[in-house]
Protein backbone atom coordinates (compact mmCIF):
# COMPACT_ATOMS: atom_id res chain seq x y z
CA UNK A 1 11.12 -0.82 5.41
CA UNK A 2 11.12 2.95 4.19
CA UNK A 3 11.20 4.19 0.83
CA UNK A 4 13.81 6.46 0.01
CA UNK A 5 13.69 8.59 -3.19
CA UNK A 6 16.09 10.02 -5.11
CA UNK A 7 14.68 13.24 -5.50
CA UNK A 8 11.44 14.84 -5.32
CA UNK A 9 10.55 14.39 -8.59
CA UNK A 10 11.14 11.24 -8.12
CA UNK A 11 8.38 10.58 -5.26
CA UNK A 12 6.03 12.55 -7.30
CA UNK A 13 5.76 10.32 -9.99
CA UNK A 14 5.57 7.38 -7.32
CA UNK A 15 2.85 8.63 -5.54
CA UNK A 16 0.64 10.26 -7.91
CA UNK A 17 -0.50 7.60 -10.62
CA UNK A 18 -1.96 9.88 -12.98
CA UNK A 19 1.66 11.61 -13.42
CA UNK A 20 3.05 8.20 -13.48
CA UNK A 21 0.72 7.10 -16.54
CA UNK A 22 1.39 10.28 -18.43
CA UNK A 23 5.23 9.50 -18.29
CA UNK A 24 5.77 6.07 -17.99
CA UNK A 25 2.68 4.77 -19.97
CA UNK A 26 -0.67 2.48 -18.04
CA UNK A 27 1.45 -0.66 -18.14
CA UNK A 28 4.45 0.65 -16.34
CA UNK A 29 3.02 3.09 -13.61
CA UNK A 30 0.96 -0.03 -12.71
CA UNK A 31 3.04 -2.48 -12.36
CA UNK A 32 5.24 0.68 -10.29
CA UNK A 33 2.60 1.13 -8.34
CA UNK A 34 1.90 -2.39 -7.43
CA UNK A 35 5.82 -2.98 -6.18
CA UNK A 36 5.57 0.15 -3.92
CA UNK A 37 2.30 -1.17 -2.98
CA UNK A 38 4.30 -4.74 -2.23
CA UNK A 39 6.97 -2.74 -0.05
CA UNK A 40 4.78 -0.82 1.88
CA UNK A 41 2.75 -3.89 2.58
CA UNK A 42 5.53 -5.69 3.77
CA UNK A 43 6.06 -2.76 6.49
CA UNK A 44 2.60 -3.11 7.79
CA UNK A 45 3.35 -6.92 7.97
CA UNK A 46 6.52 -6.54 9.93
CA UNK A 47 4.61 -4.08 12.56
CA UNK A 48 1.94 -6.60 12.85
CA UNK A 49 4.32 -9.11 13.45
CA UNK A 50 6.16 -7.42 16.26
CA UNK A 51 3.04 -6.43 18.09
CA UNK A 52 1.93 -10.12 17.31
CA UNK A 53 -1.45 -9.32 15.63
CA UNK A 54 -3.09 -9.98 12.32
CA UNK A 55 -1.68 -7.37 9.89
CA UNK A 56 -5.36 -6.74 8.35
CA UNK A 57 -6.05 -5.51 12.19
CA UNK A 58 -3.50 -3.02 11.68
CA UNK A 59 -4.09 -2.47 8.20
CA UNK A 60 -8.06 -1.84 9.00
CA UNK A 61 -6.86 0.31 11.71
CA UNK A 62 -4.72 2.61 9.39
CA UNK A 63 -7.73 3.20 7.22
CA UNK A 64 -10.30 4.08 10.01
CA UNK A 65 -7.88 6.65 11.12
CA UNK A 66 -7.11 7.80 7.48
CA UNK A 67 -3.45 7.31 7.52
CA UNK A 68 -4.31 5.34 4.23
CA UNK A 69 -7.10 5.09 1.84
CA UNK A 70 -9.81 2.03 2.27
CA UNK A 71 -8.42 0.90 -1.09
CA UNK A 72 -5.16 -0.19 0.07
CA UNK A 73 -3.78 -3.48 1.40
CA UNK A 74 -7.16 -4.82 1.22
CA UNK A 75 -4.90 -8.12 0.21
CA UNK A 76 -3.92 -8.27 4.16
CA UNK A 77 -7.42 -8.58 5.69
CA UNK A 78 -8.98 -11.82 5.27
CA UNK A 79 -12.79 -11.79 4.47
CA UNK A 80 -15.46 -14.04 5.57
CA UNK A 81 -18.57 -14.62 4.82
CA UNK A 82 -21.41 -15.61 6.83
CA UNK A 83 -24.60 -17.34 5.86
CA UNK A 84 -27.54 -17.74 7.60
C-alpha cells in the first residue's frame, strides 16, 4: 500500500513531526503520525506475507540496512526473553 499525497506540502507535514505539531497541535500530529505509521506497517506485513516470513524479520532487516529508523515498527518483532 503506497501513500499518495496531495501535494508536497502535504508530505512535509506527514513526515516531519515537529512541522506537524507546530500546525496541527501534539494531539493531532500524533495520532497522524500513528495512522501513517499503521499504513506503512501494513505494507511491511503484506511483503512478509508474500515471501512467507515473519514481518519483524523484514522489519529488523529494514533497520539494519537503514531504510528505516530502529524506532519504527518495533510493534512487528516479537521479543523474548531468556532467563538463565
Amino acid at each position: 500500500m503506497e501513500i499518495d499525497y496531495k501535494n508536497k506540502k502535504v508530505k512535509t507535514l506527514c513526515s516531519d513531526i515537529r512541522q506537524a505539531r507546530a500546525k496541527l497541535g501534539h494531539r493531532e500530529a500524533t495520532e497522524l503520525f500513528s495512522l501513517i505509521n499503521l499504513i506503512e506497517s501494513a505494507k511491511n506485513l503484506n511483503f512478509a506475507k508474500l515471501i512467507n516470513i515473519h514481518p519483524g524479520i523484514v522489519v529488523g532487516r529494514m533497520q539494519y540496512d537503514k531504510h528505516i529508523p530502529y524506532s519504527s515498527f518495533n510493534n512487528l518483532k516479537e521479543t523474548y526473553r531468556i532467563e538463565i
